[in-house]
N, C-alpha and C. Protein backbone atom coordinates (compact mmCIF):
# COMPACT_ATOMS: atom_id res chain seq x y z
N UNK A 1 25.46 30.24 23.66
CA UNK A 1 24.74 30.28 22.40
C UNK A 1 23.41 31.00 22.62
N UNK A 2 23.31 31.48 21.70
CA UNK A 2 21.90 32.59 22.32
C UNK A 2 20.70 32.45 20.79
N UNK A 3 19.98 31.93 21.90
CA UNK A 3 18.40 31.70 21.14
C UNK A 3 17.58 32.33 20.43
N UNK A 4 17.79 31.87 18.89
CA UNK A 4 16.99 33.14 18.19
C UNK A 4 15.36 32.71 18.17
N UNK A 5 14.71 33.92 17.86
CA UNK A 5 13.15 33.85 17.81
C UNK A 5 12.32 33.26 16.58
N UNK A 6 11.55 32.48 16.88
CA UNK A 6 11.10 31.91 15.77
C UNK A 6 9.91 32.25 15.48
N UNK A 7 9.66 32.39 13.82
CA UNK A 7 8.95 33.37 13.56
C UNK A 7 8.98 33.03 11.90
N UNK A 8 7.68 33.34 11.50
CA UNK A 8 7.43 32.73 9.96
C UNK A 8 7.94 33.57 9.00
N UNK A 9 8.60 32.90 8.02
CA UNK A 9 9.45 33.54 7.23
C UNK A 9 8.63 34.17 5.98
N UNK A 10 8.49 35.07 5.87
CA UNK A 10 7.61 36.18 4.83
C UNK A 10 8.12 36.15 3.73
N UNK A 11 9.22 35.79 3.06
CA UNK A 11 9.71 35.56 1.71
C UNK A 11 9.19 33.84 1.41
N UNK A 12 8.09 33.77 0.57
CA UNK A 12 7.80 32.58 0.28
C UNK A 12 8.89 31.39 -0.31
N UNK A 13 10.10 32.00 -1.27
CA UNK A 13 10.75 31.24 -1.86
C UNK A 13 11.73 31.01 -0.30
N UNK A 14 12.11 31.74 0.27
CA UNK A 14 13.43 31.63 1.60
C UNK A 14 12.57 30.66 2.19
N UNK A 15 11.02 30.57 2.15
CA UNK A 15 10.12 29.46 2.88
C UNK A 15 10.42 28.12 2.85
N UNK A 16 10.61 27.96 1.38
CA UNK A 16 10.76 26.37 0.68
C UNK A 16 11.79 26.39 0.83
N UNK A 17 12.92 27.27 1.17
CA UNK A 17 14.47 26.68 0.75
C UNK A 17 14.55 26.41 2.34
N UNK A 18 14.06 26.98 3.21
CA UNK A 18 14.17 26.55 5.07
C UNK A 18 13.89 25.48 5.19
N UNK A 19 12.10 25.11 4.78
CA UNK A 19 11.52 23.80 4.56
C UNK A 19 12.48 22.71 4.13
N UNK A 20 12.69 22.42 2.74
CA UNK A 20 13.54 21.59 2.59
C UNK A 20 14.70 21.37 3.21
N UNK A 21 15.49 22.25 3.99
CA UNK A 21 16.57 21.92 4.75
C UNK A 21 16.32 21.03 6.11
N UNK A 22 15.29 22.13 6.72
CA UNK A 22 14.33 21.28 7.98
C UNK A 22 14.18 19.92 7.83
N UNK A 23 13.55 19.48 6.68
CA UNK A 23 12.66 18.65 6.49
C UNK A 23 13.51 17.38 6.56
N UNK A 24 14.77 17.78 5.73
CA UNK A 24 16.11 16.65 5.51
C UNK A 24 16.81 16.46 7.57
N UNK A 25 17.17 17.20 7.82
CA UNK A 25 17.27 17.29 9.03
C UNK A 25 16.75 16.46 10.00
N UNK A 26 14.91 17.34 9.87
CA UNK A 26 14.36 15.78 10.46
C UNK A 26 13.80 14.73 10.24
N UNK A 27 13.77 13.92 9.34
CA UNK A 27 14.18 12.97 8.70
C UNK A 27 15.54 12.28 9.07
N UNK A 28 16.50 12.80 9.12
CA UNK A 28 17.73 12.14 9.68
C UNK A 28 17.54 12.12 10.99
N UNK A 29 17.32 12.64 12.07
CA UNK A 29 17.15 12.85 13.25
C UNK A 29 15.84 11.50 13.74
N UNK A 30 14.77 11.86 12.53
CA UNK A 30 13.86 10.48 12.59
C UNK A 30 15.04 9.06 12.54
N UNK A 31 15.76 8.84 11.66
CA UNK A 31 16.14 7.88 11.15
C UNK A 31 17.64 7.02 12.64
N UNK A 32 17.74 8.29 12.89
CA UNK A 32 19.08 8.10 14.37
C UNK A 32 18.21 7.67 15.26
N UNK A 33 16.80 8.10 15.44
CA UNK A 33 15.89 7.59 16.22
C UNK A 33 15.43 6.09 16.35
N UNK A 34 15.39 5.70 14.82
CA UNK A 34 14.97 4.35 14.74
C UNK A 34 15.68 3.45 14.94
N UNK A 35 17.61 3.83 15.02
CA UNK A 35 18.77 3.04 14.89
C UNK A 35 19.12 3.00 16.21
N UNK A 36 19.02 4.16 16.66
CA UNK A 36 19.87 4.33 18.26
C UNK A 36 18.53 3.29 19.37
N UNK A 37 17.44 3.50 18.76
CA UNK A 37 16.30 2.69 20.04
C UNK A 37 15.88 1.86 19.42
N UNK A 38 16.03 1.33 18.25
CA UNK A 38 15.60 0.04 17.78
C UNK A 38 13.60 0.03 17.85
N UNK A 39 13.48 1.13 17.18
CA UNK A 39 11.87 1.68 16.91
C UNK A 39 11.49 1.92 15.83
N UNK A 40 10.52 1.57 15.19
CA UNK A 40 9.66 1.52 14.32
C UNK A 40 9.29 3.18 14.58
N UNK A 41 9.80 4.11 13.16
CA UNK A 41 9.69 5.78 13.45
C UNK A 41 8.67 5.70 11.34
N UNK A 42 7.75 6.73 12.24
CA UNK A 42 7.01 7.44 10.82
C UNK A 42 6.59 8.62 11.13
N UNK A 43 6.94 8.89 10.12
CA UNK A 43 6.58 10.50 9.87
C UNK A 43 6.30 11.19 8.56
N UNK A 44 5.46 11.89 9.00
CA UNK A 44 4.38 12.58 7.61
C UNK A 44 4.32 14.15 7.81
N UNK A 45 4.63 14.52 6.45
CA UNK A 45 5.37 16.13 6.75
C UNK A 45 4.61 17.16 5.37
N UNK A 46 3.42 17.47 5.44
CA UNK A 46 2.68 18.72 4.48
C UNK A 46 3.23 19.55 4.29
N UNK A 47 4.10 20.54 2.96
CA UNK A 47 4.69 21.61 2.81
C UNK A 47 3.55 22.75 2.72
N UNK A 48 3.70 24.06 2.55
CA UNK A 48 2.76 24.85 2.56
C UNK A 48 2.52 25.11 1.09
N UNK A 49 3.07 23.94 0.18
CA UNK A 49 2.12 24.16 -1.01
C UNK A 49 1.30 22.77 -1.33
N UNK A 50 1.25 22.24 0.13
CA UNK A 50 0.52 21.08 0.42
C UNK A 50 1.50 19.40 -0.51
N UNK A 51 2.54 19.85 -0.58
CA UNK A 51 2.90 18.87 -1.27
C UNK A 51 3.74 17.27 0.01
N UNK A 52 3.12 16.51 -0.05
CA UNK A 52 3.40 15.37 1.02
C UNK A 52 4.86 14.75 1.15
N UNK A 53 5.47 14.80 2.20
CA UNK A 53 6.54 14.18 2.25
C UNK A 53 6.73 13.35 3.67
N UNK A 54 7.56 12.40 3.13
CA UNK A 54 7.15 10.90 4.15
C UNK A 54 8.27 10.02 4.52
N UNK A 55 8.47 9.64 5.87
CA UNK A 55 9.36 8.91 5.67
C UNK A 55 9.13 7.38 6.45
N UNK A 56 9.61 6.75 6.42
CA UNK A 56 9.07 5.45 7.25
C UNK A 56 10.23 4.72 7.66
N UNK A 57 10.87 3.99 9.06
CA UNK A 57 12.21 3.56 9.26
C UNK A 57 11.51 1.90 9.08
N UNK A 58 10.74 1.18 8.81
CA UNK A 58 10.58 0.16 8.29
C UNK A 58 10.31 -0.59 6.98
């Protein structure tokens, strides 16, 4: 599998549609975290139109 380069995406709308995919992603990845180790997981996530998104496994 070969590693692509990461690098900020210059189409603002392709921005938010990456973002929101990311964002769901990790959020689930938070949430396998809190189940698989039995941990108290938070996380706080600023979009770049500053809009707050949050998640908390307690």
């Amino acid at each position: 599998r070969e590693r692509r380069e990461i690098k900020r995406i210059e189409s603002s709308a392709a921005r938010q549609v990456t973002f929101s995919k990311r964002r769901r992603g990790l959020f689930k990845k938070a949430e396998e975290l809190s189940v698989l180790c039995d941990a108290d997981v938070a996380l706080i996530v600023f979009s770049s139109t500053g809009k707050l998104s949050q998640f908390a496994s307690s």
